[in-house]
N, C-alpha and C. Protein backbone atom coordinates (compact mmCIF):
# COMPACT_ATOMS: atom_id res chain seq x y z
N UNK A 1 -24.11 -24.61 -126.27
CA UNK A 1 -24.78 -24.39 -127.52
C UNK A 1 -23.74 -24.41 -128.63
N UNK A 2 -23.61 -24.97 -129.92
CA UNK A 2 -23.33 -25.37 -130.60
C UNK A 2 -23.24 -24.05 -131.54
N UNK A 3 -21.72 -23.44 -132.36
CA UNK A 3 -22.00 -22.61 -132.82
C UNK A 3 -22.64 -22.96 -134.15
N UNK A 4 -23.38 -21.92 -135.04
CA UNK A 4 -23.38 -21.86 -136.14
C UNK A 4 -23.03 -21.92 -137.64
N UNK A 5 -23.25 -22.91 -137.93
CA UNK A 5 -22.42 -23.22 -139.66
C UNK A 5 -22.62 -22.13 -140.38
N UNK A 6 -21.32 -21.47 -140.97
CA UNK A 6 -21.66 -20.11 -141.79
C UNK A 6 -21.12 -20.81 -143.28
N UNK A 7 -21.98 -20.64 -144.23
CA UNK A 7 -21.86 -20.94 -145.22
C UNK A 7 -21.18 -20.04 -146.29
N UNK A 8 -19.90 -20.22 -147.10
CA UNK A 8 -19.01 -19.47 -147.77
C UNK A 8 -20.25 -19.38 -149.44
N UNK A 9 -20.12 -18.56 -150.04
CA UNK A 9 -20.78 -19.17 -151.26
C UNK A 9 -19.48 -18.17 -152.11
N UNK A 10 -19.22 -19.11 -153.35
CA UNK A 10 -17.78 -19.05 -154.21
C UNK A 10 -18.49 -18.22 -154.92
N UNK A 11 -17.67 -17.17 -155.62
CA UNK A 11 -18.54 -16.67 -156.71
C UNK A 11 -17.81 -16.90 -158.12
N UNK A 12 -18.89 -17.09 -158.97
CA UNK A 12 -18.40 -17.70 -160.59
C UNK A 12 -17.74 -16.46 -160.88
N UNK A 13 -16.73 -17.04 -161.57
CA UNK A 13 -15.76 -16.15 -162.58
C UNK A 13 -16.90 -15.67 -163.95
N UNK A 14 -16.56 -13.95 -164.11
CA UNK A 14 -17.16 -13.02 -165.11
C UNK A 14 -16.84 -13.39 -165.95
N UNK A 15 -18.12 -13.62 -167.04
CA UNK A 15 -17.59 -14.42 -168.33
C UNK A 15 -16.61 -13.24 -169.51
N UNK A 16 -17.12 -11.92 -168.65
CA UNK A 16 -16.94 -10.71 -169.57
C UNK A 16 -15.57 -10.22 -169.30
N UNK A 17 -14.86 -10.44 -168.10
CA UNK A 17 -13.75 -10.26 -167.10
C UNK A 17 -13.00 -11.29 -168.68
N UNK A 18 -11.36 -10.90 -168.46
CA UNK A 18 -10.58 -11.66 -169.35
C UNK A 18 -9.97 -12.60 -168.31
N UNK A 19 -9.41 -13.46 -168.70
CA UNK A 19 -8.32 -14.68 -167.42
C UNK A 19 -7.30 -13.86 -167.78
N UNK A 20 -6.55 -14.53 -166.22
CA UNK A 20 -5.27 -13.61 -165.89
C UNK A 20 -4.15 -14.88 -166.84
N UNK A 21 -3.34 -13.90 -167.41
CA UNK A 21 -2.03 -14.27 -168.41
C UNK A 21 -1.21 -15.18 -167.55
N UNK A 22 -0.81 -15.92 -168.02
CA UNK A 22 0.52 -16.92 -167.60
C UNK A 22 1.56 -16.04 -167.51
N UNK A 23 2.76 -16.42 -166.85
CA UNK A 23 3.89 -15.95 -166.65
C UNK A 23 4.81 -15.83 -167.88
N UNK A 24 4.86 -16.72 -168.47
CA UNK A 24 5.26 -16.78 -170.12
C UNK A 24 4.63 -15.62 -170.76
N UNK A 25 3.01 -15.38 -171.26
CA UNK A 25 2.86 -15.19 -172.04
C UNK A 25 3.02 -13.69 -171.83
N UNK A 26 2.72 -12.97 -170.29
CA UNK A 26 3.08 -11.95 -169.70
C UNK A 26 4.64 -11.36 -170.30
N UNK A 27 5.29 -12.24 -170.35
CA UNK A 27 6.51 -11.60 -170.40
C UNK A 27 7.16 -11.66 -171.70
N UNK A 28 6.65 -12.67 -172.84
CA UNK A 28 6.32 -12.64 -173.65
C UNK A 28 6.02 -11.12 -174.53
N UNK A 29 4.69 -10.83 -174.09
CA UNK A 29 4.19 -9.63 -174.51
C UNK A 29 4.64 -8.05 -174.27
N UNK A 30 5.60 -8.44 -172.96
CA UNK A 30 6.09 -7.17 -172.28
C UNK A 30 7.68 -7.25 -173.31
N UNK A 31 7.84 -8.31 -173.82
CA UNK A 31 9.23 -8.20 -174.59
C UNK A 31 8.96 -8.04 -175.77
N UNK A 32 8.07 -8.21 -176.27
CA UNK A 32 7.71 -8.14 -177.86
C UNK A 32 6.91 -6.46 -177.98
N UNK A 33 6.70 -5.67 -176.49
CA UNK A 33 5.78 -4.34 -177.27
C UNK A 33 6.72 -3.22 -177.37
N UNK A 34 6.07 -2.55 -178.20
CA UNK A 34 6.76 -1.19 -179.01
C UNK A 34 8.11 -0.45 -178.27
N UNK A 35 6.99 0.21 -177.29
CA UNK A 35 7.86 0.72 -176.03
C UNK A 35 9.25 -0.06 -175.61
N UNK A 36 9.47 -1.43 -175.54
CA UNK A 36 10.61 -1.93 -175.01
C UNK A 36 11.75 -1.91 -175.85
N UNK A 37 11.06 -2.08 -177.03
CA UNK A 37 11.67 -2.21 -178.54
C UNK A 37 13.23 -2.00 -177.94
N UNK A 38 14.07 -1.18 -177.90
CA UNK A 38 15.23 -0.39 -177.75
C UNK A 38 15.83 -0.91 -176.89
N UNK A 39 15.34 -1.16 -175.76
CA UNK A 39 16.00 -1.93 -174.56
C UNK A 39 16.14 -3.54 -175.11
N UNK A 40 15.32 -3.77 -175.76
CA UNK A 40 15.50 -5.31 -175.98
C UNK A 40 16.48 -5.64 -177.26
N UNK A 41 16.76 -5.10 -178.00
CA UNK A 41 17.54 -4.92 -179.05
C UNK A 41 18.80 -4.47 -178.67
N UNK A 42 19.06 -3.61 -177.46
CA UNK A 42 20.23 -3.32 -177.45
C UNK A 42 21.05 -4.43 -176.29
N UNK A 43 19.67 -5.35 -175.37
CA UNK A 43 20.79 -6.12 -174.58
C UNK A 43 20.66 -7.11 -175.70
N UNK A 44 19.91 -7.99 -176.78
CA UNK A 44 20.57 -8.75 -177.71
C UNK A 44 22.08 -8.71 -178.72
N UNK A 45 22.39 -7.24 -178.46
CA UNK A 45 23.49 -7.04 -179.74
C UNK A 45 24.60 -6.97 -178.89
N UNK A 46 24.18 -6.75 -177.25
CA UNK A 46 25.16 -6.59 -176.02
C UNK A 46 25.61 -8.36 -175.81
N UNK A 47 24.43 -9.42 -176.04
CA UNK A 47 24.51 -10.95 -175.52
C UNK A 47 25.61 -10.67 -176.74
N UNK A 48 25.20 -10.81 -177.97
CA UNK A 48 25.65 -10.96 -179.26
C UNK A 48 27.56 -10.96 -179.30
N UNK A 49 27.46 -9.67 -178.68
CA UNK A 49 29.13 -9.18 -178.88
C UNK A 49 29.63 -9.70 -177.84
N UNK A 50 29.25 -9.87 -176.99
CA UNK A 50 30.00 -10.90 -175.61
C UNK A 50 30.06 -12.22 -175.53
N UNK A 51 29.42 -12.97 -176.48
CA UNK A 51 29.30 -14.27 -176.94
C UNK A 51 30.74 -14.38 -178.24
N UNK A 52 30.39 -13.11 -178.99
CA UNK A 52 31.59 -13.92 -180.19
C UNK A 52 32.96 -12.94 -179.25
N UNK A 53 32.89 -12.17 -178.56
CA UNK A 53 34.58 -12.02 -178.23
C UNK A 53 35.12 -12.97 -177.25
N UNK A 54 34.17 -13.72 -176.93
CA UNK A 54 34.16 -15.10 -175.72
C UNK A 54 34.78 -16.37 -176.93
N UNK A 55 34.75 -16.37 -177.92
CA UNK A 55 34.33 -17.21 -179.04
C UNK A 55 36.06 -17.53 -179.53
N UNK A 56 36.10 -18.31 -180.13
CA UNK A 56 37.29 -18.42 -180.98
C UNK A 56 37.54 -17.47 -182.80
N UNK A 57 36.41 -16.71 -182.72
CA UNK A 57 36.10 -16.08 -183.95
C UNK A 57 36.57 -14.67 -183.43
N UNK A 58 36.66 -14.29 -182.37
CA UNK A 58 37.47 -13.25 -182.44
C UNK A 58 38.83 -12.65 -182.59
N UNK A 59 39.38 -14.11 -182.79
CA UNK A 59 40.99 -14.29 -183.45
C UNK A 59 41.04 -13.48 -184.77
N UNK A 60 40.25 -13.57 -185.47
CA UNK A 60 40.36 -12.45 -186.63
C UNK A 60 40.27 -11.27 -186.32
N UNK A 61 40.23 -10.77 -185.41
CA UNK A 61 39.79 -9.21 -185.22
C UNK A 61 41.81 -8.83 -184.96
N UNK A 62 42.39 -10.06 -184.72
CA UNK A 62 43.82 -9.62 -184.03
C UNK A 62 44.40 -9.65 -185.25
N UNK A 63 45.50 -8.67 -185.53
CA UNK A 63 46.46 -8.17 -186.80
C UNK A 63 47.36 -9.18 -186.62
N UNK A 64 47.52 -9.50 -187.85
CA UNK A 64 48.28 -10.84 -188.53
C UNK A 64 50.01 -10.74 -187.89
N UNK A 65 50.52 -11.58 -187.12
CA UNK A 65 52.31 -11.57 -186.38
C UNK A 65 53.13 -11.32 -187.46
C-alpha cells in the first residue's frame, strides 16, 4: 500500500508583522542609536589618532633639532 501524500500548506506573511531588517540596515541603526553614542565616538577619535600618528603629519608633534 502506497503511503499517503501529506500536503505542506505555506503560510502568507502578516501584512501587520514588519519584514526582518537587512544586515546593513541592522547595524546601521545599532550604530547610529543614542545608547551607543559614546562607544562609537570614542573608537572614531581612537581610528582618528592612530591613523595620523601612523601618518607623516605627526612629524610636527617632534621639537625642532
Amino acid at each position: 500500500m502506497a503511503p499517503k501524500q501529506q500536503r505542506i500548506q505555506v503560510a502568507k506573511a502578516d501584512p501587520r508583522r514588519p519584514q526582518a531588517k537587512g544586515y546593513v540596515s541592522s547595524a546601521y541603526n545599532t550604530l547610529t542609536s543614542p545608547e551607543n553614542a559614546s562607544v562609537v565616538r570614542s573608537i572614531a577619535v581612537f581610528g582618528a589618532a592612530v591613523a595620523f600618528f601612523s601618518s607623516s603629519w605627526s612629524e610636527f608633534l617632534l621639537p625642532p633639532l
